[in-house]
Protein backbone atom coordinates (compact mmCIF):
# COMPACT_ATOMS: atom_id res chain seq x y z
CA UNK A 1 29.95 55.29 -24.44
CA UNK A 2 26.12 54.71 -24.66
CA UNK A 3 24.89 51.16 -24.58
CA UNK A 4 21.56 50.06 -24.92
CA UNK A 5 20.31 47.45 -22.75
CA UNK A 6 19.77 44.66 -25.32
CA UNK A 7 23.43 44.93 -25.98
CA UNK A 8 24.59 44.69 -22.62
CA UNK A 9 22.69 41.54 -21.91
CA UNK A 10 24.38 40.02 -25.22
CA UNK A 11 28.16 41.13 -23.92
CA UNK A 12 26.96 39.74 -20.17
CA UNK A 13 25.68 35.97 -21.36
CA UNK A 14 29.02 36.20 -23.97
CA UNK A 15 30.86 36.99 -20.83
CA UNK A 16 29.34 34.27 -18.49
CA UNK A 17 30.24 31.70 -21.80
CA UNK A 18 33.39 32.69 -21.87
CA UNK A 19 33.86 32.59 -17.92
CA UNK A 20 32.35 28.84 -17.69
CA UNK A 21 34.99 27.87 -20.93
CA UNK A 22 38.11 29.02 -18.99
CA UNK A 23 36.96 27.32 -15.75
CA UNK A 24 36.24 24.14 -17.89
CA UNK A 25 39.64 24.66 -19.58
CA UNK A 26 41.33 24.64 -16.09
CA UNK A 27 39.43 21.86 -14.82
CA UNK A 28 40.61 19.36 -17.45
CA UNK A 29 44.06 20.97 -17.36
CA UNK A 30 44.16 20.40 -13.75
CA UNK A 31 43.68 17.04 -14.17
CA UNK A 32 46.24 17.15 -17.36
CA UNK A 33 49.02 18.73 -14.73
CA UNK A 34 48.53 15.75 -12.37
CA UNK A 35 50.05 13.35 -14.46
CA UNK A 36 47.38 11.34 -15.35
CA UNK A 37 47.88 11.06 -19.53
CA UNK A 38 44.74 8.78 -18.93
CA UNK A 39 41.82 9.16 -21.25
CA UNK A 40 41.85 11.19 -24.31
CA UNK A 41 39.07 12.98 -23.31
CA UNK A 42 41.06 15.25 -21.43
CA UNK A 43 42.54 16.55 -24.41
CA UNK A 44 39.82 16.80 -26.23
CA UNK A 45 37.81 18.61 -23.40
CA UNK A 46 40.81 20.84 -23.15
CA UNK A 47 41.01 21.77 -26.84
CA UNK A 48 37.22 22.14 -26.82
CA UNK A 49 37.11 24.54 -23.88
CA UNK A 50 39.72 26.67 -25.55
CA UNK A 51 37.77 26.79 -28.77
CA UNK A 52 34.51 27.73 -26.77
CA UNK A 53 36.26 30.63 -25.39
CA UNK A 54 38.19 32.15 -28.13
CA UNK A 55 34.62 31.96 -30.26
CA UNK A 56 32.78 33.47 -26.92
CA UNK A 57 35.71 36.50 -26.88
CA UNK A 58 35.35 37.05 -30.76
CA UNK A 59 31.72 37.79 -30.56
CA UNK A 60 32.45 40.05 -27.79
CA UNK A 61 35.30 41.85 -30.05
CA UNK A 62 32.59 42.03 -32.62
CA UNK A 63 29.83 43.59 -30.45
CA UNK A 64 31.68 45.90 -28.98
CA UNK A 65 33.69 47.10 -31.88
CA UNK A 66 30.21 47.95 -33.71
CA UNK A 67 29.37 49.41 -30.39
CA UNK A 68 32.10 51.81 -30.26
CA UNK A 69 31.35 52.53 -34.49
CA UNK A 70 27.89 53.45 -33.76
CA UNK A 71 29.08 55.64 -30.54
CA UNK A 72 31.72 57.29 -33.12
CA UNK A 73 28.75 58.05 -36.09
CA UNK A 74 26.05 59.21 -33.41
CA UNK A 75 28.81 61.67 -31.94
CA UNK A 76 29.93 63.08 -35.61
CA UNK A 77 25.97 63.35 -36.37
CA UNK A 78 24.98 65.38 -32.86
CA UNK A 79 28.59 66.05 -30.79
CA UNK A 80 30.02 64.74 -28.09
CA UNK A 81 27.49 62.98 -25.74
CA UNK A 82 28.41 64.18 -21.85
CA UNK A 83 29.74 61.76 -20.04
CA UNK A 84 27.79 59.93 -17.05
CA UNK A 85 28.82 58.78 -13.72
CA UNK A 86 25.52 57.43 -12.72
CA UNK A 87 24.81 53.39 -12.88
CA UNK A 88 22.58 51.75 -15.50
CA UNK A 89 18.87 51.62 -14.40
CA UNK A 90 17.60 48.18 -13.53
């Protein structure tokens, strides 16, 4: 699959969004687990953290699935691209 480096940046800062929302999730649902029904806030933060990351792992669904569609028209337009094994250039 061919990527072009705009779109990897997108899927990368999606990525890091969606990594910070589950370690925010787990933070307040650490302190959920220890008991402490204290402030609502927990909750909220909790409920808000999931949110972040399902909306972060949609608009990575979204990029890549147009990804892989224009992969699948440039192939039926000029054949099967070879794959690589080398590493994207910096």
């Amino acid at each position: 699959m061919i990527i072009d480096r705009e779109t990897f940046t997108e899927l990368a800062v999606h990525l890091k969004l969606a990594s910070d929302a589950v370690l925010a999730t787990a933070r307040h649902l650490a302190v959920l687990s220890n008991g402490d029904n204290g402030p609502d806030e927990h909750w909220a933060g909790t409920l808000d953290s999931l949110m972040n990351m399902n909306t972060e792992i949609t608009v990575m669904e979204r990029i890549l699935r147009a990804l892989m569609e224009a992969n699948r028209e440039e192939e039926l337009h000029t054949g099967p691209v070879a794959k690589k094994s080398e590493p994207l250039p910096s």
